[in-house]
N, C-alpha and C. Protein backbone atom coordinates (compact mmCIF):
# COMPACT_ATOMS: atom_id res chain seq x y z
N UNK A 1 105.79 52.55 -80.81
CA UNK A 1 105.82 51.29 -80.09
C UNK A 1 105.30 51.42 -78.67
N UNK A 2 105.40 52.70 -77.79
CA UNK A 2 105.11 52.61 -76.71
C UNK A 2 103.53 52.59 -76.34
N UNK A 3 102.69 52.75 -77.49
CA UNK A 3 100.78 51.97 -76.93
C UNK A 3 101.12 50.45 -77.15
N UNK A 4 102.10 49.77 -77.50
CA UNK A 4 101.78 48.44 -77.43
C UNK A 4 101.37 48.53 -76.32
N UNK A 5 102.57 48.96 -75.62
CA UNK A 5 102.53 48.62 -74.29
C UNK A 5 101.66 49.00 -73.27
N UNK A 6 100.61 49.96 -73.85
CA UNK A 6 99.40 50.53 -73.09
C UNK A 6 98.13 49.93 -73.57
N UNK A 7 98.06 48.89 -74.52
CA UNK A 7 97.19 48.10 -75.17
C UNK A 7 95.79 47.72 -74.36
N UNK A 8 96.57 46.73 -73.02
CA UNK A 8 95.18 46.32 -72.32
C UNK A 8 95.36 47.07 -70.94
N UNK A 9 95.26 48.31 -71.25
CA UNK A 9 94.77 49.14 -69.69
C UNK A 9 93.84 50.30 -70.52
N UNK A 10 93.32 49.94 -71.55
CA UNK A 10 92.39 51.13 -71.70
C UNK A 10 91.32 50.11 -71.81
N UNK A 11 89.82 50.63 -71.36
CA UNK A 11 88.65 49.86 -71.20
C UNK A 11 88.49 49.91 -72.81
N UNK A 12 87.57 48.93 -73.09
CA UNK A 12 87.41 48.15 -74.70
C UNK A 12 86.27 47.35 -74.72
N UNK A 13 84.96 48.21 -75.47
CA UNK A 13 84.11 47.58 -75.54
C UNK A 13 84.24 46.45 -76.51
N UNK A 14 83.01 44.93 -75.93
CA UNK A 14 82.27 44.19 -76.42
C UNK A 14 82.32 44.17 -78.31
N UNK A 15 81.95 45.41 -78.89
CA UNK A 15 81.69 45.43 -80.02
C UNK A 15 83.27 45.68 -80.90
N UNK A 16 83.88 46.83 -80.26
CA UNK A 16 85.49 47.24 -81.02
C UNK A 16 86.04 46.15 -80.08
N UNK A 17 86.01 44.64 -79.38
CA UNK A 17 86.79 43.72 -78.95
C UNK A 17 86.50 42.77 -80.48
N UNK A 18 85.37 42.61 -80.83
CA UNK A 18 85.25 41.67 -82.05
C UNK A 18 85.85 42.70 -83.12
N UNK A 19 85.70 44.00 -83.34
CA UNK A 19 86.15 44.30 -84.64
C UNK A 19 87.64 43.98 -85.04
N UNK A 20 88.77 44.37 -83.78
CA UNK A 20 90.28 44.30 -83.33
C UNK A 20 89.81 42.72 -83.35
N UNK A 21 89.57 41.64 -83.07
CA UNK A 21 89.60 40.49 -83.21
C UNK A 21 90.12 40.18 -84.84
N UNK A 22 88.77 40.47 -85.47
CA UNK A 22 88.47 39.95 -86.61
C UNK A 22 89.74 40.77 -87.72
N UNK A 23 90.08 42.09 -87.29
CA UNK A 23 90.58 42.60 -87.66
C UNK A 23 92.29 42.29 -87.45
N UNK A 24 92.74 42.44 -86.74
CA UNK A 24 94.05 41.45 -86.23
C UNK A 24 94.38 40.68 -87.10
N UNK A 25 93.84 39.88 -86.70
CA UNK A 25 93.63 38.32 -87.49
C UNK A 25 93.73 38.31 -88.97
N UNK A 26 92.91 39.01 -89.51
CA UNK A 26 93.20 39.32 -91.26
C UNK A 26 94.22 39.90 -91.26
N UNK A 27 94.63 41.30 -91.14
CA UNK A 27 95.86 41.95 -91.44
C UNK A 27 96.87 41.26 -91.12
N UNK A 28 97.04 40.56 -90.17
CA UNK A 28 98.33 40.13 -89.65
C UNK A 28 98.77 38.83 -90.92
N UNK A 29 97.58 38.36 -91.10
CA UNK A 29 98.18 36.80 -92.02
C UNK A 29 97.18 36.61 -93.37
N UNK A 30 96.27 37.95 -93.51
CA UNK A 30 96.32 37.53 -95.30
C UNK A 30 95.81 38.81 -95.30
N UNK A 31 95.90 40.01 -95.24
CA UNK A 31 95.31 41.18 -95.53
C UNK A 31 96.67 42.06 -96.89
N UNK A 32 96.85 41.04 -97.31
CA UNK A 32 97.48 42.23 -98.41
C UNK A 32 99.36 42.72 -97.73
N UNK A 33 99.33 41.96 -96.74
CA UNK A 33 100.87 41.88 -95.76
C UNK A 33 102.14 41.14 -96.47
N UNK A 34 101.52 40.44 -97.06
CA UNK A 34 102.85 38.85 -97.04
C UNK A 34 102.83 38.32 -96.09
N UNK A 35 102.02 37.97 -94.76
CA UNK A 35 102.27 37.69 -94.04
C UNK A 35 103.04 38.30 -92.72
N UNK A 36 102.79 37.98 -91.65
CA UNK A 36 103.67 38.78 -90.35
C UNK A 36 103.52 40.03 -90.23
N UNK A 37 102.27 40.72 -90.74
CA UNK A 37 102.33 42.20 -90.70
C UNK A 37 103.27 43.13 -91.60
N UNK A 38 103.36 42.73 -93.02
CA UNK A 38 104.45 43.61 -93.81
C UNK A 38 106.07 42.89 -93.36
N UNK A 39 106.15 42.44 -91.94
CA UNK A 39 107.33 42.09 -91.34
C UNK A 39 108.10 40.75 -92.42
N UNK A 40 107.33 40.09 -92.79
CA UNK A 40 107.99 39.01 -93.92
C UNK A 40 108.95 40.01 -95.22
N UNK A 41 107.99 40.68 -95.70
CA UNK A 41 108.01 41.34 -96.67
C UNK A 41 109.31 42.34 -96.69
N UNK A 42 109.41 43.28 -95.48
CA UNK A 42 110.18 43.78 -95.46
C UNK A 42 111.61 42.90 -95.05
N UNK A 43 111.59 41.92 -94.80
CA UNK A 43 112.91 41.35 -94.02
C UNK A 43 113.26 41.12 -95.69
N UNK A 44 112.26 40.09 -96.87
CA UNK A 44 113.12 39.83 -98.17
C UNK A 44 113.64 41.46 -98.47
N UNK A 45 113.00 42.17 -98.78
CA UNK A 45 113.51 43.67 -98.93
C UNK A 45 115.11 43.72 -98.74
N UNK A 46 115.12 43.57 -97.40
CA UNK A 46 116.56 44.33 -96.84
C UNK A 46 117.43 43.00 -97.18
N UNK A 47 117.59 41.80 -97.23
CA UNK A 47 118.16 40.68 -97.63
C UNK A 47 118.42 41.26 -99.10
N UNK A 48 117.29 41.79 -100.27
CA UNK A 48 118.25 41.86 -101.06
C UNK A 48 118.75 43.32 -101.41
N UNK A 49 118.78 44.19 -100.45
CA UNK A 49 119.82 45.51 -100.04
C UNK A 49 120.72 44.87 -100.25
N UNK A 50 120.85 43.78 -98.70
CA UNK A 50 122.28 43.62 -98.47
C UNK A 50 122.78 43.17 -99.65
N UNK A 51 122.19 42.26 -100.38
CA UNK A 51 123.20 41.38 -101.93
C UNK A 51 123.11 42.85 -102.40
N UNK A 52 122.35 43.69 -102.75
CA UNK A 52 122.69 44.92 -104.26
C UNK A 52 123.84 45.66 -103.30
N UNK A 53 124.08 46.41 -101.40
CA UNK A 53 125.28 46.98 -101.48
C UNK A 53 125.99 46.39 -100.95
N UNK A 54 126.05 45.12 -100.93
CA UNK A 54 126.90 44.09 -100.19
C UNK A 54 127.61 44.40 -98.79
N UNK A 55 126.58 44.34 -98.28
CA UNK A 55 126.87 44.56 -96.50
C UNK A 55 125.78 43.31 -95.51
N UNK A 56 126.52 42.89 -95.48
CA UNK A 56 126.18 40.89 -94.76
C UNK A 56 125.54 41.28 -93.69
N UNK A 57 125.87 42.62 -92.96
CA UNK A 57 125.18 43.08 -92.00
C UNK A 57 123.64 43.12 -91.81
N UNK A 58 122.78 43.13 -92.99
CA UNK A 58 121.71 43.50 -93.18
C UNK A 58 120.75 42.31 -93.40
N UNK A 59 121.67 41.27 -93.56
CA UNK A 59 120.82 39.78 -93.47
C UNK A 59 120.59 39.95 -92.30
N UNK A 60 121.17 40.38 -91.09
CA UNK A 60 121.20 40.17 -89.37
C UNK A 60 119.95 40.76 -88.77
N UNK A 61 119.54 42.06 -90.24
CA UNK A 61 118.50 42.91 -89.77
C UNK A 61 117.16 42.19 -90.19
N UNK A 62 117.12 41.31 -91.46
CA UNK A 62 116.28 40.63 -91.96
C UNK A 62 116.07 39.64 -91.23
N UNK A 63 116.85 39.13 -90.58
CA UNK A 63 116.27 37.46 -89.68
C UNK A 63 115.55 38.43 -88.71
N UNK A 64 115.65 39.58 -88.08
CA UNK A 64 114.96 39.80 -86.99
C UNK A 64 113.54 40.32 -87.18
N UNK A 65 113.75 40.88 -88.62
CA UNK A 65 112.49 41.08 -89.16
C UNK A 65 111.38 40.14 -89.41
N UNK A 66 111.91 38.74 -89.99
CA UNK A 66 111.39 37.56 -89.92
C UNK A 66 110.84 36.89 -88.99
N UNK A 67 111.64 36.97 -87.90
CA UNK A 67 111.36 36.39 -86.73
C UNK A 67 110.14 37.21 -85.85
N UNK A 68 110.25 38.88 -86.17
CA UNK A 68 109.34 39.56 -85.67
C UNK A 68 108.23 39.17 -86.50
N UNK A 69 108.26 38.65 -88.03
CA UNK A 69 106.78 38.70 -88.25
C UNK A 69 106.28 37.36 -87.76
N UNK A 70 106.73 36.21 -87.55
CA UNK A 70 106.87 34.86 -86.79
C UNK A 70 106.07 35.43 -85.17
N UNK A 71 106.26 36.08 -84.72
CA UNK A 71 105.78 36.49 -83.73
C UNK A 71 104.31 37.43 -84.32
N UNK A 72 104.19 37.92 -84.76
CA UNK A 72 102.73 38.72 -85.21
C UNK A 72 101.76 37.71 -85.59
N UNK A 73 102.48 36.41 -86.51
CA UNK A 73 101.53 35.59 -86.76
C UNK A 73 100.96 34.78 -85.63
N UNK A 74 101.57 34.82 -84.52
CA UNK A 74 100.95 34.31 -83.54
C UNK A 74 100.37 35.06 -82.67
N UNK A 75 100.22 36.63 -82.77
CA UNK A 75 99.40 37.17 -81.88
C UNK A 75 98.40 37.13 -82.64
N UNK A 76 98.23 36.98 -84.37
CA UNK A 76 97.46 36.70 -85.13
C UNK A 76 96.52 35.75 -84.49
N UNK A 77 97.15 34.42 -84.63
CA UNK A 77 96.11 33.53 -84.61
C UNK A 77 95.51 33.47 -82.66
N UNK A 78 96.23 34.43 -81.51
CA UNK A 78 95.48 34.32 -80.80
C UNK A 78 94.29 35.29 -80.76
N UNK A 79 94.24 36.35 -81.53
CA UNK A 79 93.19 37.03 -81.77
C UNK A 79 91.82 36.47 -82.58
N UNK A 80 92.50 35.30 -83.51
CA UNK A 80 91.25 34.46 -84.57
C UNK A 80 91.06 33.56 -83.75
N UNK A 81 91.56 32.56 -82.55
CA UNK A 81 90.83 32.06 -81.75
C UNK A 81 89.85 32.61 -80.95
N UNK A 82 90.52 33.84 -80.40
CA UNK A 82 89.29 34.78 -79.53
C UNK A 82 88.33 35.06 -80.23
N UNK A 83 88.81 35.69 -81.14
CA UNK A 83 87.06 35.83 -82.41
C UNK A 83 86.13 34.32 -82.20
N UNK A 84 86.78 33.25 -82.49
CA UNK A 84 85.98 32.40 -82.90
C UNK A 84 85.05 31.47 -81.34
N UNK A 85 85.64 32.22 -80.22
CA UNK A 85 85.59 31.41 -78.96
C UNK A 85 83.98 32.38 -78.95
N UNK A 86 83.53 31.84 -77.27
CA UNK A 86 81.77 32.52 -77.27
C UNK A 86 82.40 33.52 -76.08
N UNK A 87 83.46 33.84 -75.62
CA UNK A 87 84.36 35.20 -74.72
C UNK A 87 85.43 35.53 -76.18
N UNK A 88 85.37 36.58 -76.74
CA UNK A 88 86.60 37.01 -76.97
C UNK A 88 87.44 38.09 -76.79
N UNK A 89 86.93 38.26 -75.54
CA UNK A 89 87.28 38.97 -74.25
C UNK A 89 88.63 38.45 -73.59
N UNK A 90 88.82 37.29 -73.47
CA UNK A 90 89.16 36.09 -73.38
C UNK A 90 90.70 36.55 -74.15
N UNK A 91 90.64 36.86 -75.10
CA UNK A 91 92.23 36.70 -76.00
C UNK A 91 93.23 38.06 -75.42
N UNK A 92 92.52 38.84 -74.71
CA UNK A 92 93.20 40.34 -74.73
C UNK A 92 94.42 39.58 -73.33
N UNK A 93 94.32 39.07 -72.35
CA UNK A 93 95.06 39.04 -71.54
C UNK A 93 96.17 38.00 -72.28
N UNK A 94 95.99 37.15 -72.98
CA UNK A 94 97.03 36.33 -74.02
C UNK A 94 97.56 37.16 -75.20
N UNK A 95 97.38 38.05 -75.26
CA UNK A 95 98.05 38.98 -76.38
C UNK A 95 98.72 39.70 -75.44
N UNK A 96 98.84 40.33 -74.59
CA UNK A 96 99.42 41.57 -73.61
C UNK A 96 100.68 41.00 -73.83
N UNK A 97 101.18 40.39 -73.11
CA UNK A 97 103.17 39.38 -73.16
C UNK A 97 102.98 39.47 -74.85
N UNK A 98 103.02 38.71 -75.48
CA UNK A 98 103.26 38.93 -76.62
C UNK A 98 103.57 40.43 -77.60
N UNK A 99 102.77 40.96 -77.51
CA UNK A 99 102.76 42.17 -77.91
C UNK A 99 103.64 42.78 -77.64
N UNK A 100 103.57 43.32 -76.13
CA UNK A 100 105.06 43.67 -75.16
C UNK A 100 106.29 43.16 -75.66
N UNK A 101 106.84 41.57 -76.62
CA UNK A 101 107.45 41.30 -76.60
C UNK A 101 108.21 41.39 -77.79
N UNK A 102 107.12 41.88 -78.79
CA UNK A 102 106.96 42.49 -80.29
C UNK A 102 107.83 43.91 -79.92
N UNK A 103 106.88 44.97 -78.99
CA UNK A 103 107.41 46.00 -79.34
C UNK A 103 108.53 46.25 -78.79
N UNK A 104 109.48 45.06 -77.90
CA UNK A 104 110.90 45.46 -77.59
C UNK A 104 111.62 44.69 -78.82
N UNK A 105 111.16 43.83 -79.93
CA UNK A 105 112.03 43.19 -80.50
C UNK A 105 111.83 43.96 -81.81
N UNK A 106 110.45 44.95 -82.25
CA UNK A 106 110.88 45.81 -82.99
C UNK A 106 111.40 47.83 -83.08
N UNK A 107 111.80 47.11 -81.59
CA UNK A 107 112.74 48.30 -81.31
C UNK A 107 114.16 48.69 -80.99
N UNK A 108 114.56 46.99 -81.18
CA UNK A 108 115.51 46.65 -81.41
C UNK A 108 115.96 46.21 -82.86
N UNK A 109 114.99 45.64 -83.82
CA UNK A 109 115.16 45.51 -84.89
C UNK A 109 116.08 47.04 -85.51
N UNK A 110 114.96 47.97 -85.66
CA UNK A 110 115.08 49.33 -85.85
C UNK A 110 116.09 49.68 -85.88
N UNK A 111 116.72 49.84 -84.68
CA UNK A 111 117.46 50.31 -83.78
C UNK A 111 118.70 49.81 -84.60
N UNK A 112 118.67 48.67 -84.48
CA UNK A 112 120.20 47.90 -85.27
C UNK A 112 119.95 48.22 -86.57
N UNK A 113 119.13 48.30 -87.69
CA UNK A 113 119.07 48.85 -89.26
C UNK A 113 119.55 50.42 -88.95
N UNK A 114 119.17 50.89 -87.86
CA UNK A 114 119.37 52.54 -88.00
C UNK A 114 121.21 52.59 -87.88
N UNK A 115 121.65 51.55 -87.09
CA UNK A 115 123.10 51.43 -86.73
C UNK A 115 123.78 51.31 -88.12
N UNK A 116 123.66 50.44 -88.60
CA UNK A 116 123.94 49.90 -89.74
C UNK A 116 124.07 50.46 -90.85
N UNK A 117 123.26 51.65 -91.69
CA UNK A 117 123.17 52.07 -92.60
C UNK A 117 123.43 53.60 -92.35
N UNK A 118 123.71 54.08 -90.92
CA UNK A 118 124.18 55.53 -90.78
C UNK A 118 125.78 55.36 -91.00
């Protein structure tokens, strides 16, 4: 989690700015994910943990998972606007907060499943 947070301080050419555009953008919301970056996917997962070892606790871990992929889909679509704009140069300073805000909420996600099941 900690290059989220080093994301936009490394220089980034012109050409790998459209590939991470175009690229973003698919994986995050139809690349074979479920949506939200795997993050949808895994939240049904642990929802039905919790029903097979019946620990209610683990729905708590799934809404955050949900909610984290709720958040990917929107760094999603600010990366497919930047693709589609004539700067998409343009999207990297609107992804930085976001991102940042991803990798404290899936490090807290984590963090609470790791609580939970030790």
């Amino acid at each position: 989690m900690r290059h989220i947070y080093e994301f936009n301080r490394h220089p980034i050419s012109e050409e790998m700015l459209l590939g991470l555009g175009e690229g973003v953008g698919f994986i995050c919301a139809k690349g074979g994910t479920g949506g939200g970056i795997f993050r949808y996917m895994f939240a049904r997962f642990v929802r039905e943990a919790a029903d097979i070892v019946g620990d209610s606790r683990l729905n708590e871990a799934a809404d955050a998972f949900g909610q984290i992929g709720d958040r990917w889909e929107a760094v999603a679509q600010i990366f497919r606007d930047g693709w589609e704009s004539a700067s998409p140069a343009d999207a990297l300073p609107a992804a930085s907060a976001p991102l940042q805000a991803i990798a404290d909420l899936e490090e807290a996600a984590w963090s609470r499943l790791v609580e939970i099941v030790a």
